[in-house]
PDB file of N, CA and C in Angstrom:
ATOM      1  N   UNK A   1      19.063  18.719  17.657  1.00  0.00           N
ATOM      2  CA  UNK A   1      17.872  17.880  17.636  1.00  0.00           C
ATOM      3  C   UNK A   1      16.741  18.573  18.399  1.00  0.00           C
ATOM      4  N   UNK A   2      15.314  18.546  17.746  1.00  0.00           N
ATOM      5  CA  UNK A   2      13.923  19.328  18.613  1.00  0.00           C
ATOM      6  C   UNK A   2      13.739  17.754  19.618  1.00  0.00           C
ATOM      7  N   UNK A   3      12.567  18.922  20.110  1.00  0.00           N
ATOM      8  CA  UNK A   3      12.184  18.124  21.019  1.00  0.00           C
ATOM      9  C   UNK A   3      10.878  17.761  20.730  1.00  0.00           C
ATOM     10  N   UNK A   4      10.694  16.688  19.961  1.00  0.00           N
ATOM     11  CA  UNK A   4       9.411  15.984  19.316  1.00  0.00           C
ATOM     12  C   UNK A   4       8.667  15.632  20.003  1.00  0.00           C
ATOM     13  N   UNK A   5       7.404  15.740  19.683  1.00  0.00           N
ATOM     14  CA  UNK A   5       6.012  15.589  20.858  1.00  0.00           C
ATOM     15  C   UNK A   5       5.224  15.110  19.863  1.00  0.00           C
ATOM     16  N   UNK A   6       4.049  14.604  19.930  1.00  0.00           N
ATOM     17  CA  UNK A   6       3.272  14.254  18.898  1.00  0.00           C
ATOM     18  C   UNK A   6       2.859  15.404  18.165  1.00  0.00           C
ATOM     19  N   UNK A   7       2.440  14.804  16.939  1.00  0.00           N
ATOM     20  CA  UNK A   7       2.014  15.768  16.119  1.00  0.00           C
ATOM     21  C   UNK A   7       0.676  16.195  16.397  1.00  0.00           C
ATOM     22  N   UNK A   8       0.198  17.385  16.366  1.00  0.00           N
ATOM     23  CA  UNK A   8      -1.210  17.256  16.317  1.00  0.00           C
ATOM     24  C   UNK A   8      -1.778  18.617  15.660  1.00  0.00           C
ATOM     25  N   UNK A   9      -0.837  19.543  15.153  1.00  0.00           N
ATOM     26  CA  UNK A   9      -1.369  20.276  13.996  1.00  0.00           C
ATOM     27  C   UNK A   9      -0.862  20.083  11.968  1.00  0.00           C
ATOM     28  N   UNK A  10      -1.091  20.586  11.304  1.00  0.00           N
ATOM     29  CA  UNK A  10      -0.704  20.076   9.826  1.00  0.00           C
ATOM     30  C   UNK A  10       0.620  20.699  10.091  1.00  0.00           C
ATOM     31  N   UNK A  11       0.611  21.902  10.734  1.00  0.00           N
ATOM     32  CA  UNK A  11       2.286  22.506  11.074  1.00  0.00           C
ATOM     33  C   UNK A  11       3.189  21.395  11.669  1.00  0.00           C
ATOM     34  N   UNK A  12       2.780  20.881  12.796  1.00  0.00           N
ATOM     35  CA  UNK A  12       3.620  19.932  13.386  1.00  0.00           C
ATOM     36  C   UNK A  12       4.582  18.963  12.522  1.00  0.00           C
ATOM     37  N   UNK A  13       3.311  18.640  11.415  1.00  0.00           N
ATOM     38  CA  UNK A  13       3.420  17.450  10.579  1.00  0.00           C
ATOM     39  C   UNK A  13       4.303  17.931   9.502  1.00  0.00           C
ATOM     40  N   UNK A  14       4.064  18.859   8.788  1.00  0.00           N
ATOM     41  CA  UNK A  14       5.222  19.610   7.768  1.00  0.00           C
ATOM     42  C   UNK A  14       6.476  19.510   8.468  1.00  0.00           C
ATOM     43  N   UNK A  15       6.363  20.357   9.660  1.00  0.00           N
ATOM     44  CA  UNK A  15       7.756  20.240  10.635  1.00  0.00           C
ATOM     45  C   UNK A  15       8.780  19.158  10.533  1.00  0.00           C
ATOM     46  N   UNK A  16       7.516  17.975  10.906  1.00  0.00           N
ATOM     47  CA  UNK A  16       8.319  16.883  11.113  1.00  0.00           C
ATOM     48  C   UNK A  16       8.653  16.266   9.715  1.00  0.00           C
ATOM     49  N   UNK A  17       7.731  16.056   8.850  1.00  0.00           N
ATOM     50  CA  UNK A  17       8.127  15.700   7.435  1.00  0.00           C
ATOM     51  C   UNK A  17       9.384  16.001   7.014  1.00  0.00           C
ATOM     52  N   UNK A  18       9.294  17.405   7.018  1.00  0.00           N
ATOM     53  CA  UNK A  18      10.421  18.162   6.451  1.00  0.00           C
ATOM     54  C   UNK A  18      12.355  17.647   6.751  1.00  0.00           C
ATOM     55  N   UNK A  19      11.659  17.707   8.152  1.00  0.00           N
ATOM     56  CA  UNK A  19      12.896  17.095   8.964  1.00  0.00           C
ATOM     57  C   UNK A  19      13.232  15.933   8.982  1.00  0.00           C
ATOM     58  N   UNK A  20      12.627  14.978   8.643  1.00  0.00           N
ATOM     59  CA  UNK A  20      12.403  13.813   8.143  1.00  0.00           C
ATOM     60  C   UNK A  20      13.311  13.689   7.440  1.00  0.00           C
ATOM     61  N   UNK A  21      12.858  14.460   5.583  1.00  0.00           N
ATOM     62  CA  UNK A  21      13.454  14.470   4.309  1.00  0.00           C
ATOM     63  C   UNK A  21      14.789  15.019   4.636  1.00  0.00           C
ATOM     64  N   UNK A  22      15.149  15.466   5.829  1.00  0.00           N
ATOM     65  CA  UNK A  22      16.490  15.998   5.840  1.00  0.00           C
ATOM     66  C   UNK A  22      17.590  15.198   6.386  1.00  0.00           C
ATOM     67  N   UNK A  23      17.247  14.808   7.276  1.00  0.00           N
ATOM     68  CA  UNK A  23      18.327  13.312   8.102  1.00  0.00           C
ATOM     69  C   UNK A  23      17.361  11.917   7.661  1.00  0.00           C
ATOM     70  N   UNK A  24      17.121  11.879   6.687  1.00  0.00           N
ATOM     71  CA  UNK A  24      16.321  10.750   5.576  1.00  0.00           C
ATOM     72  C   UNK A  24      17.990   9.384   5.663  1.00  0.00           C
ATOM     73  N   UNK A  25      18.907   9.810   5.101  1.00  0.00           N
ATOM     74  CA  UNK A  25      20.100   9.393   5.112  1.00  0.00           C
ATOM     75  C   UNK A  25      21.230   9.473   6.692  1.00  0.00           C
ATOM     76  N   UNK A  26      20.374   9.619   7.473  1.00  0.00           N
ATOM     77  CA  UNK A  26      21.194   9.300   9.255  1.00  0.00           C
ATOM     78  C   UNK A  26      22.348   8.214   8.562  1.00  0.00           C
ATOM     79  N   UNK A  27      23.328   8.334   9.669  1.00  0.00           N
ATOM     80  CA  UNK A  27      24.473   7.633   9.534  1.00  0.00           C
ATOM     81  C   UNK A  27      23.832   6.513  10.671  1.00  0.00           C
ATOM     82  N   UNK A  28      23.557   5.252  10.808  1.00  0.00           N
ATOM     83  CA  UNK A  28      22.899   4.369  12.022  1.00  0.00           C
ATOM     84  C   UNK A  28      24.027   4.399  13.069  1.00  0.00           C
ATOM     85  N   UNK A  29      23.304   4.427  14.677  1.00  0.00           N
ATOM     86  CA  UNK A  29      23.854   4.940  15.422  1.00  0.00           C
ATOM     87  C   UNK A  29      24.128   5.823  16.209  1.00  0.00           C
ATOM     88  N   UNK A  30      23.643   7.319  14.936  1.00  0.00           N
ATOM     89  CA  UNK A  30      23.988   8.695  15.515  1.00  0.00           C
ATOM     90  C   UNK A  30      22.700   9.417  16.434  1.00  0.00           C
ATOM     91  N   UNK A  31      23.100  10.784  16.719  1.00  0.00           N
ATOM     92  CA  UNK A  31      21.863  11.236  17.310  1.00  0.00           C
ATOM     93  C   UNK A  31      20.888  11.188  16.065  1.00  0.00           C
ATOM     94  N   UNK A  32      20.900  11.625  14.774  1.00  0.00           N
ATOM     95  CA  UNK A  32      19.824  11.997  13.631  1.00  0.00           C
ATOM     96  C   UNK A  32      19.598  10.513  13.482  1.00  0.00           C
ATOM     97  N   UNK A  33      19.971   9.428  13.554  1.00  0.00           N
ATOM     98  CA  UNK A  33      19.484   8.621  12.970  1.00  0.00           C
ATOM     99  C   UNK A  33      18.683   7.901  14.221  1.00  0.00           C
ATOM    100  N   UNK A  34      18.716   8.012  15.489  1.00  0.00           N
ATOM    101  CA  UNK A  34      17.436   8.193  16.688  1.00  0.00           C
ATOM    102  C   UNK A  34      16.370   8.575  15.940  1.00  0.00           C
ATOM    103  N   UNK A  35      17.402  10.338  15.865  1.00  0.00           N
ATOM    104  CA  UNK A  35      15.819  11.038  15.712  1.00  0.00           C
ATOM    105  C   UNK A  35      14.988  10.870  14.275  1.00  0.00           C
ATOM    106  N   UNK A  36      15.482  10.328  13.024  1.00  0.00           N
ATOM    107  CA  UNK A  36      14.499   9.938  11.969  1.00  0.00           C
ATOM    108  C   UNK A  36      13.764   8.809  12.547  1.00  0.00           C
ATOM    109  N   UNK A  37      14.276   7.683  12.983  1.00  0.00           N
ATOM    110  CA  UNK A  37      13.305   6.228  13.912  1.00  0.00           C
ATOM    111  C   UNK A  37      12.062   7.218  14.170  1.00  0.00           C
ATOM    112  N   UNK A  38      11.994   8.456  15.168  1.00  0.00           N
ATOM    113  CA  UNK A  38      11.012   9.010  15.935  1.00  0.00           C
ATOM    114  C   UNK A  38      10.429   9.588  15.079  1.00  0.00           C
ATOM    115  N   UNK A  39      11.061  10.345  14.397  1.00  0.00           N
ATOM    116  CA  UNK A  39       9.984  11.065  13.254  1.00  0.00           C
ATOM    117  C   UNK A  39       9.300  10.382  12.061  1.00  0.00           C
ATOM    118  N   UNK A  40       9.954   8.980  12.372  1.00  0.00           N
ATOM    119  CA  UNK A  40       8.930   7.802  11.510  1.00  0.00           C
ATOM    120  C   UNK A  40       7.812   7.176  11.975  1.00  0.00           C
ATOM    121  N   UNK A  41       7.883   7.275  13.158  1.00  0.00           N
ATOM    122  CA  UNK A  41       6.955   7.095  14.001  1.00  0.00           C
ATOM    123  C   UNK A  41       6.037   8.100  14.112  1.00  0.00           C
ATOM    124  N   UNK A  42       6.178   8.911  14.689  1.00  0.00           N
ATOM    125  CA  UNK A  42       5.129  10.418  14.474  1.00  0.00           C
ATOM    126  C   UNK A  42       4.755  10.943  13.390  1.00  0.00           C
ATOM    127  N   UNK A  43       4.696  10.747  12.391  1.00  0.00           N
ATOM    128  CA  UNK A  43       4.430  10.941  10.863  1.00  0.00           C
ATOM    129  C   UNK A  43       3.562   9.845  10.792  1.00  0.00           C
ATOM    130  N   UNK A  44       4.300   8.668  10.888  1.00  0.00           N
ATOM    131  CA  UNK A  44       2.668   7.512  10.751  1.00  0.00           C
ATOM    132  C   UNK A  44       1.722   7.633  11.837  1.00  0.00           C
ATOM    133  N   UNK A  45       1.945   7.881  12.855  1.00  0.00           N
ATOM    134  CA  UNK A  45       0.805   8.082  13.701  1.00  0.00           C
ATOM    135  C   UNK A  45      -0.046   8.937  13.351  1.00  0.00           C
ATOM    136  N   UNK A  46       0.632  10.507  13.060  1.00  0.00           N
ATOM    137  CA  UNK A  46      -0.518  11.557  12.324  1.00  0.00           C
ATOM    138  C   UNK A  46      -1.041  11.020  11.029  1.00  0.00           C
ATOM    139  N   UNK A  47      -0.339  10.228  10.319  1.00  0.00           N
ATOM    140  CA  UNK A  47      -1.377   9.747   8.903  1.00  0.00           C
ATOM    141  C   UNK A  47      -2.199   9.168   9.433  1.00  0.00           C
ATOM    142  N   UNK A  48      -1.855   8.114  10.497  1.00  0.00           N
ATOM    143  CA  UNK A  48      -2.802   6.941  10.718  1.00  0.00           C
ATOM    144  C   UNK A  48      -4.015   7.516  11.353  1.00  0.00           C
ATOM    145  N   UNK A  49      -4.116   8.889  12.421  1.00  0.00           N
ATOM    146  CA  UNK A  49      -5.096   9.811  12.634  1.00  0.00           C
ATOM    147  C   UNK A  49      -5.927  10.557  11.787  1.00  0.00           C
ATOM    148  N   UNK A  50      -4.959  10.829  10.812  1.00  0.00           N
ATOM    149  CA  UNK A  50      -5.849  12.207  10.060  1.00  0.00           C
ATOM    150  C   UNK A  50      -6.542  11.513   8.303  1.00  0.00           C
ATOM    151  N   UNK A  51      -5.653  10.921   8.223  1.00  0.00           N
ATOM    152  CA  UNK A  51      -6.176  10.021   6.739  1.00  0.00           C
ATOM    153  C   UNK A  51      -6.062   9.021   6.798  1.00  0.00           C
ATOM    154  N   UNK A  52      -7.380   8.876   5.910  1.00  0.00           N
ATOM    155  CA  UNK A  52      -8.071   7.020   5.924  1.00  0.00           C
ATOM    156  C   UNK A  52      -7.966   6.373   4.839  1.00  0.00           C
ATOM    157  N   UNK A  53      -7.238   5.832   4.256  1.00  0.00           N
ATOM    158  CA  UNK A  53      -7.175   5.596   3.007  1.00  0.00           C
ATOM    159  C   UNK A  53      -8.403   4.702   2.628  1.00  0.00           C
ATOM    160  N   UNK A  54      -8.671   4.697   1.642  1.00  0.00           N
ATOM    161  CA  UNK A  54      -9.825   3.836   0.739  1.00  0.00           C
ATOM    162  C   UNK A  54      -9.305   2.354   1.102  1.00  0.00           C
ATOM    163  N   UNK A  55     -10.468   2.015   1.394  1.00  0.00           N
ATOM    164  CA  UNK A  55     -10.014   0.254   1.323  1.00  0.00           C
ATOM    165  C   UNK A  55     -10.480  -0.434   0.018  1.00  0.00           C
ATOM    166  N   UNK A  56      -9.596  -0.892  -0.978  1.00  0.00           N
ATOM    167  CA  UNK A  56     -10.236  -1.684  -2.219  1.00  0.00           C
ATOM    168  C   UNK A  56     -10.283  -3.066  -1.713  1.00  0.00           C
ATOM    169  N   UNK A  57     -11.313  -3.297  -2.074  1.00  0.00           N
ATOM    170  CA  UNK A  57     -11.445  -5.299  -2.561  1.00  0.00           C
ATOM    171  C   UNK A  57     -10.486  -5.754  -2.958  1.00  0.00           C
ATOM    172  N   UNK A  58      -9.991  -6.611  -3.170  1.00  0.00           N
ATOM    173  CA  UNK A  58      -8.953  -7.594  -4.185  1.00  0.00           C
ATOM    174  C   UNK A  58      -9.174  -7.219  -5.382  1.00  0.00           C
ATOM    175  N   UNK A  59     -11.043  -7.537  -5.473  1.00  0.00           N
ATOM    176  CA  UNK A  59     -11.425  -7.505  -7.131  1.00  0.00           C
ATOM    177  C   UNK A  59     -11.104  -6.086  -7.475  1.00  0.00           C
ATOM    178  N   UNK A  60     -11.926  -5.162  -6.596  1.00  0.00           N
ATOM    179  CA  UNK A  60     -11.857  -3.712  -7.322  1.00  0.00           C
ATOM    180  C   UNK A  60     -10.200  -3.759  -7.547  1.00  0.00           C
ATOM    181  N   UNK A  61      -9.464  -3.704  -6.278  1.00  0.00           N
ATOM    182  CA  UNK A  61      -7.951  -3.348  -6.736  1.00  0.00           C
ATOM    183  C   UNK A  61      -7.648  -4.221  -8.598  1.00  0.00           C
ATOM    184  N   UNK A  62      -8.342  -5.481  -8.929  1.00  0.00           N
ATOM    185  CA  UNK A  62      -7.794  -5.444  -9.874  1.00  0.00           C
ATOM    186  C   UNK A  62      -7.909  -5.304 -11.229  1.00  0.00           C
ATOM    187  N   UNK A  63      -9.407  -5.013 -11.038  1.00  0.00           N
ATOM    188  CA  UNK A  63      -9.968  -4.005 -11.820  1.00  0.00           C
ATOM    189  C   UNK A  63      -9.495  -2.484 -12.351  1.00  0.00           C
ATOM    190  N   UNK A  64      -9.430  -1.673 -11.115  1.00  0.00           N
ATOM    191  CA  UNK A  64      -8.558  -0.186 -11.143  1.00  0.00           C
ATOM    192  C   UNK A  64      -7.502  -1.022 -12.131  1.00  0.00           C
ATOM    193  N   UNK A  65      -6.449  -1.901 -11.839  1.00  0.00           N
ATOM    194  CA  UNK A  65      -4.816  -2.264 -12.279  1.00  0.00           C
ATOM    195  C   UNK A  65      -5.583  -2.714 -13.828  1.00  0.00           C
ATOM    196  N   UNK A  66      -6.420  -3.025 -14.066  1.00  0.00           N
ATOM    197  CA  UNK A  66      -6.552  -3.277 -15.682  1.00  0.00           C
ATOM    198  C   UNK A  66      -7.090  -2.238 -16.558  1.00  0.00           C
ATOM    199  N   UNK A  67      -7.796  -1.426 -15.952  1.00  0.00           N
ATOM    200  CA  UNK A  67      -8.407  -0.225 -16.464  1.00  0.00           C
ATOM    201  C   UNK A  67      -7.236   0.800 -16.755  1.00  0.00           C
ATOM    202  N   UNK A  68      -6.441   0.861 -15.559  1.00  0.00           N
ATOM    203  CA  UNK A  68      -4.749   1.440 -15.474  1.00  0.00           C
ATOM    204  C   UNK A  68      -3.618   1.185 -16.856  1.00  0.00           C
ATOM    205  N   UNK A  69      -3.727   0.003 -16.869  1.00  0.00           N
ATOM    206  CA  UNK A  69      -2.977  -0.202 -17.669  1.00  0.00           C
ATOM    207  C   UNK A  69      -3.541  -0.847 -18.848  1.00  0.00           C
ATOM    208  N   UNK A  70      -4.953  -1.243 -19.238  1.00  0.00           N
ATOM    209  CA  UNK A  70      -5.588  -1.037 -20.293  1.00  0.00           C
ATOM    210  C   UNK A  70      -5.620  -2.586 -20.643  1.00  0.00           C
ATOM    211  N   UNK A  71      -5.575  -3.375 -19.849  1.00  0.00           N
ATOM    212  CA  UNK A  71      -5.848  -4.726 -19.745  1.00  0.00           C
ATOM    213  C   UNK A  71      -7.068  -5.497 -19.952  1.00  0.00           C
ATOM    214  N   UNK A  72      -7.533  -6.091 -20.925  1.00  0.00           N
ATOM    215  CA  UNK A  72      -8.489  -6.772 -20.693  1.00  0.00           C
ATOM    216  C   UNK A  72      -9.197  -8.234 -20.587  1.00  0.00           C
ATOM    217  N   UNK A  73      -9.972  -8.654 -20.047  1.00  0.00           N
ATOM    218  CA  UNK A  73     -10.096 -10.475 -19.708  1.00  0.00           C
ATOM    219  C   UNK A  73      -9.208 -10.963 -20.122  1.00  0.00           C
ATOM    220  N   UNK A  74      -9.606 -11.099 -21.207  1.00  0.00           N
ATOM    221  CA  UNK A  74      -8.560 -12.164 -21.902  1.00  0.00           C
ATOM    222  C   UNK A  74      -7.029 -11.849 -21.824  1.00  0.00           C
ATOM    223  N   UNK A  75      -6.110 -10.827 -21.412  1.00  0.00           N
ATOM    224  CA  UNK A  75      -4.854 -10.721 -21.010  1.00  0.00           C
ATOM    225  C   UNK A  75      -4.808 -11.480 -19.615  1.00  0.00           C
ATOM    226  N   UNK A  76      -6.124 -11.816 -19.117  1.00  0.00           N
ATOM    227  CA  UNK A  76      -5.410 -12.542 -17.487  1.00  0.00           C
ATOM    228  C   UNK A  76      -5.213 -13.603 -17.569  1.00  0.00           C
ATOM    229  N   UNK A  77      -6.038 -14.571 -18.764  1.00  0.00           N
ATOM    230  CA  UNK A  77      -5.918 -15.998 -19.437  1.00  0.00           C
ATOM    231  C   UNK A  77      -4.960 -16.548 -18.705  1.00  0.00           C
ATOM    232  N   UNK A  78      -3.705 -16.075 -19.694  1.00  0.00           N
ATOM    233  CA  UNK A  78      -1.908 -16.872 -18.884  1.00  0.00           C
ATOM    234  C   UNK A  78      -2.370 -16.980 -17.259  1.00  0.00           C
ATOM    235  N   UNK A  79      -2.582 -15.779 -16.690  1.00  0.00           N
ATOM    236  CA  UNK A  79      -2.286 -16.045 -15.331  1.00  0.00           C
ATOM    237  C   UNK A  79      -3.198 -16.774 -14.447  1.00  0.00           C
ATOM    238  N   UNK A  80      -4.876 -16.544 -14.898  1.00  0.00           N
ATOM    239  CA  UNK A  80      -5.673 -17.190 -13.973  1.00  0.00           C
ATOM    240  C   UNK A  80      -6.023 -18.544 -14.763  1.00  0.00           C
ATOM    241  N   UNK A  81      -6.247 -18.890 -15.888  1.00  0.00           N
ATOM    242  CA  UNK A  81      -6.479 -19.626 -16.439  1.00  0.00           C
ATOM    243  C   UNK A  81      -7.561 -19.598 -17.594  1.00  0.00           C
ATOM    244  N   UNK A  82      -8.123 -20.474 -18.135  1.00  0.00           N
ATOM    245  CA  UNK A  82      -9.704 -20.192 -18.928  1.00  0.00           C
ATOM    246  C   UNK A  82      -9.973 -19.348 -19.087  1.00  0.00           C
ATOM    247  N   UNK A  83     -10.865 -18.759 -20.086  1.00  0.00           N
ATOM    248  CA  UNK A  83     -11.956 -17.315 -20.366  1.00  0.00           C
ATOM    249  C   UNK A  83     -12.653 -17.922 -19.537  1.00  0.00           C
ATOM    250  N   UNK A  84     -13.903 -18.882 -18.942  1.00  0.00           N
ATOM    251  CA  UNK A  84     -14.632 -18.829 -18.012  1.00  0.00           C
ATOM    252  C   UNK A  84     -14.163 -18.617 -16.763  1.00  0.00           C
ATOM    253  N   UNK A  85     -12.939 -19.080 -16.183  1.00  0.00           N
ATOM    254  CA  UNK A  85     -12.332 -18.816 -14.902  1.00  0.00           C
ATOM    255  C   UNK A  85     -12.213 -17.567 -14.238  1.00  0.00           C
ATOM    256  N   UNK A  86     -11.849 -16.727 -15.681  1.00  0.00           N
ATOM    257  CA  UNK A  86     -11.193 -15.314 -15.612  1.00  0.00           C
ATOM    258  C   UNK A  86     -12.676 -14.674 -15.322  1.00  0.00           C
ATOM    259  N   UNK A  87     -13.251 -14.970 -16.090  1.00  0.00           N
ATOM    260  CA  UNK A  87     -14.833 -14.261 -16.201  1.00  0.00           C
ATOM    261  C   UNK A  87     -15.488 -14.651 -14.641  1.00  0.00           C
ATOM    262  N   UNK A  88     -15.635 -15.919 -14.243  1.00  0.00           N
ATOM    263  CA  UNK A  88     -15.951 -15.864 -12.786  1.00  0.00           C
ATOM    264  C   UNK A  88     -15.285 -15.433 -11.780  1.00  0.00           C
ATOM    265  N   UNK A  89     -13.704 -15.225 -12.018  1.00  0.00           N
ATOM    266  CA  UNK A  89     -13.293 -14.150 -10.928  1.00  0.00           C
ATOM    267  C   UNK A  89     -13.579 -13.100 -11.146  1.00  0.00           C
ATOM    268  N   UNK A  90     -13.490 -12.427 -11.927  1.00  0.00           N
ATOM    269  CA  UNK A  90     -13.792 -10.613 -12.206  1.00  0.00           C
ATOM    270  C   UNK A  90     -15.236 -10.374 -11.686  1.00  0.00           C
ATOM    271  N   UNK A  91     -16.309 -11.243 -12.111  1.00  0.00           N
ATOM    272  CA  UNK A  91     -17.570 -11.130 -11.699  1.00  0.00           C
ATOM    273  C   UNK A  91     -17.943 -11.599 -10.063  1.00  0.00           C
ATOM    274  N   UNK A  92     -16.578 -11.901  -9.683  1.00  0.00           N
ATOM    275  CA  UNK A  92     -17.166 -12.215  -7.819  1.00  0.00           C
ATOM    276  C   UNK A  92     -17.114 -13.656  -7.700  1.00  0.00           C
ATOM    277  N   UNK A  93     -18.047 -14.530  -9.053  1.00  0.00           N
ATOM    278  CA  UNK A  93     -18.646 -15.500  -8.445  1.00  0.00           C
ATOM    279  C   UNK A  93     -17.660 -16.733  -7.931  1.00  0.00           C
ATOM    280  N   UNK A  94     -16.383 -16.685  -8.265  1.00  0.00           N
ATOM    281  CA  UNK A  94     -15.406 -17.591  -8.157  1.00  0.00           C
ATOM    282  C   UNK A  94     -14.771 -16.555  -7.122  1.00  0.00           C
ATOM    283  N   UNK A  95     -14.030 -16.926  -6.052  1.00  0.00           N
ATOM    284  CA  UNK A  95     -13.217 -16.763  -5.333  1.00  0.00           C
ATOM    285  C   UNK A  95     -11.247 -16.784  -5.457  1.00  0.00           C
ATOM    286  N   UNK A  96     -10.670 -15.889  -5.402  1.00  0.00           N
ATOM    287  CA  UNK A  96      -9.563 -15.531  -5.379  1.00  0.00           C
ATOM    288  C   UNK A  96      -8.644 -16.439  -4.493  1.00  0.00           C
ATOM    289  N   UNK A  97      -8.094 -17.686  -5.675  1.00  0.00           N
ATOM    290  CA  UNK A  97      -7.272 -18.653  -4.395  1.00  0.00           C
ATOM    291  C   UNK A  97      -5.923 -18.004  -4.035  1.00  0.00           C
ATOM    292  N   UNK A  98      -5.113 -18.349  -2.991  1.00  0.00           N
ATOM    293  CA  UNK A  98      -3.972 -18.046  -2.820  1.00  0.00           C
ATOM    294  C   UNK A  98      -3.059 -18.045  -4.002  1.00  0.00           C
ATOM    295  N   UNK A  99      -3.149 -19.487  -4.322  1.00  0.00           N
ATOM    296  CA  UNK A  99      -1.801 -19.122  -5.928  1.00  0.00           C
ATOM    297  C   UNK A  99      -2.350 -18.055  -6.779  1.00  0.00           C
ATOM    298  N   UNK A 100      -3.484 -18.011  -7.427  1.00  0.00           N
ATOM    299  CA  UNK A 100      -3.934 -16.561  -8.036  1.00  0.00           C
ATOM    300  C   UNK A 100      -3.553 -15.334  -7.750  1.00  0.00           C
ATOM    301  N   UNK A 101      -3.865 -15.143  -6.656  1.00  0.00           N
ATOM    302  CA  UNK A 101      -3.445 -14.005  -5.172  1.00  0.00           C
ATOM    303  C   UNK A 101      -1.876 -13.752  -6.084  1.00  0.00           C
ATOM    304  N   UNK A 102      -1.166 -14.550  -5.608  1.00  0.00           N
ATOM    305  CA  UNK A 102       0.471 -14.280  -5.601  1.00  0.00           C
ATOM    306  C   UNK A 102       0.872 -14.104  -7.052  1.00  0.00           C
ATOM    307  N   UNK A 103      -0.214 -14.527  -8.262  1.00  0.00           N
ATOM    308  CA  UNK A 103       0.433 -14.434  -9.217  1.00  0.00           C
ATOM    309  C   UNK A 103      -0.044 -13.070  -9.897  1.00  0.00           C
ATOM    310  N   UNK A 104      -1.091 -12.676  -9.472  1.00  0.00           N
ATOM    311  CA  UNK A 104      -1.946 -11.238 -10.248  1.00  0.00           C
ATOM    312  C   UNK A 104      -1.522 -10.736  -9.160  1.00  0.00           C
ATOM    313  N   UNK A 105      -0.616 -10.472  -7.614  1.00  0.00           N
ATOM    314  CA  UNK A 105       0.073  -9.612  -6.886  1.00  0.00           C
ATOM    315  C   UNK A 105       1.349  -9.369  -7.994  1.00  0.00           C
ATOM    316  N   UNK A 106       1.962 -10.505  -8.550  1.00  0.00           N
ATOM    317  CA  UNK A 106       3.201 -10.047  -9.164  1.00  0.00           C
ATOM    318  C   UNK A 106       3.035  -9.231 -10.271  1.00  0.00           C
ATOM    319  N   UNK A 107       1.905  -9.945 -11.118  1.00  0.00           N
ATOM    320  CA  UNK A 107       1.665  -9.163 -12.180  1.00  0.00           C
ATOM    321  C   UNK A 107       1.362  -7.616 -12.345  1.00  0.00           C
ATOM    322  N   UNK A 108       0.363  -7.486 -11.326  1.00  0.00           N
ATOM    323  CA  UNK A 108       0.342  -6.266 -11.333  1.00  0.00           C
ATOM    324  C   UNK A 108       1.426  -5.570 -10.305  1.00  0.00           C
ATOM    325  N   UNK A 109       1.959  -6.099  -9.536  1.00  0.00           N
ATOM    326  CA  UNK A 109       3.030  -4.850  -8.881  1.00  0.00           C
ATOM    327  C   UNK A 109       2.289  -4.969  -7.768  1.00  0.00           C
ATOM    328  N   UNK A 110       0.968  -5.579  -7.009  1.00  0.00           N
ATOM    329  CA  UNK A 110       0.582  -5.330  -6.069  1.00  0.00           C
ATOM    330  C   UNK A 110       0.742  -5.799  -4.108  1.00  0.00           C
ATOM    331  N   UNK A 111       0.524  -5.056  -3.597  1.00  0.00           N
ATOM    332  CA  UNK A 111       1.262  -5.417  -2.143  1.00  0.00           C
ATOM    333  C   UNK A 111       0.311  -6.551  -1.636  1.00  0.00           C
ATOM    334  N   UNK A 112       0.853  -7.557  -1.151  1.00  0.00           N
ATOM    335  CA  UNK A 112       0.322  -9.289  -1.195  1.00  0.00           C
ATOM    336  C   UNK A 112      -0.818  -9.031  -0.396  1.00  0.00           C
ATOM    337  N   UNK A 113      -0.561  -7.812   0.650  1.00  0.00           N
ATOM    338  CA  UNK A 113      -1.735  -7.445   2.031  1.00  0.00           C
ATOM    339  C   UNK A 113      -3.303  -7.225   1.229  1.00  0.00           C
ATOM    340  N   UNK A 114      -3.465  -6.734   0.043  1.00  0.00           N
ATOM    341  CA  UNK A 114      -4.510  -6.188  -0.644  1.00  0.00           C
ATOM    342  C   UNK A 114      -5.119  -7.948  -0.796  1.00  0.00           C
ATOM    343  N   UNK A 115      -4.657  -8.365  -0.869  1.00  0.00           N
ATOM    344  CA  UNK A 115      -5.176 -10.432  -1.260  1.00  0.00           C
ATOM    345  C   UNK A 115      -5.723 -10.998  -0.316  1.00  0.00           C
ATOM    346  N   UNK A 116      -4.753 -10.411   1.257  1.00  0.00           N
ATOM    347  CA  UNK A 116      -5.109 -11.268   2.765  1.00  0.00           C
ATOM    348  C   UNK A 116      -6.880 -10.563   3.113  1.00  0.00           C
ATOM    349  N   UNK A 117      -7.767 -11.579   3.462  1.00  0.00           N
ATOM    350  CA  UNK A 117      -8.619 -11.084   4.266  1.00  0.00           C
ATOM    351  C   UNK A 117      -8.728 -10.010   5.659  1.00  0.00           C
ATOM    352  N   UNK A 118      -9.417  -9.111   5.126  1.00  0.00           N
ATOM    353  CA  UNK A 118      -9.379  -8.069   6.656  1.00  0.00           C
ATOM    354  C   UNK A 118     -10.480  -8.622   8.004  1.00  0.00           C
ATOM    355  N   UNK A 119      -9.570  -8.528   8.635  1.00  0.00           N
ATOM    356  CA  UNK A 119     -10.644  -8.598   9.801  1.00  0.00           C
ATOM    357  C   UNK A 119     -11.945  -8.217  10.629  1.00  0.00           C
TER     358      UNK A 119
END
């Protein structure tokens, strides 16, 4: 086992990645399966430093997911309701309720956090 320190070059981070992908499968308990916990930790810390991911809207996210998969208004009908309903969510002017949220999260595959308001 190294002796892990934070990451703070792209070397570090390969390092640790790498090593990562290698005791990925620790037996729980052992020394490797300590040391993946730590190198899960130091891997998200250097992402959480070095890359920022894009923040989408709700709407944009579900926009991208229809453009993606070639969806249009009228396929959200079933889920949100009405052609006018559908049409005032896509356009902003209606607001994204919770049951909506959970049902165009399932539909599209999306993580429920993209729905919750950011702070």
């Amino acid at each position: 086992m190294m002796n892990w320190k934070i990451l703070k070059t792209e070397q570090d981070y390969t390092n640790a990645s790498n090593r990562l992908m290698e005791i990925f499968n620790a037996t729980e308990g052992t020394p490797e399966a300590d040391e993946l916990e730590l190198l899960m930790v130091l891997v998200q810390d250097y992402d959480n430093r070095h890359y920022v991911l894009p923040t989408l809207s709700p709407l944009d996210a579900i926009k991208y997911k229809m453009d993606e998969k070639g969806i249009k208004a009228k396929d959200l009908e079933p889920i949100i309701g009405s052609k006018g309903h559908v049409s005032s969510i896509l356009s902003g002017r209606r607001e994204i309720t919770l049951k909506i949220a959970q049902k165009l999260k399932d539909y599209f595959q999306l993580p429920a956090e993209l729905f919750l308001p950011t702070a």
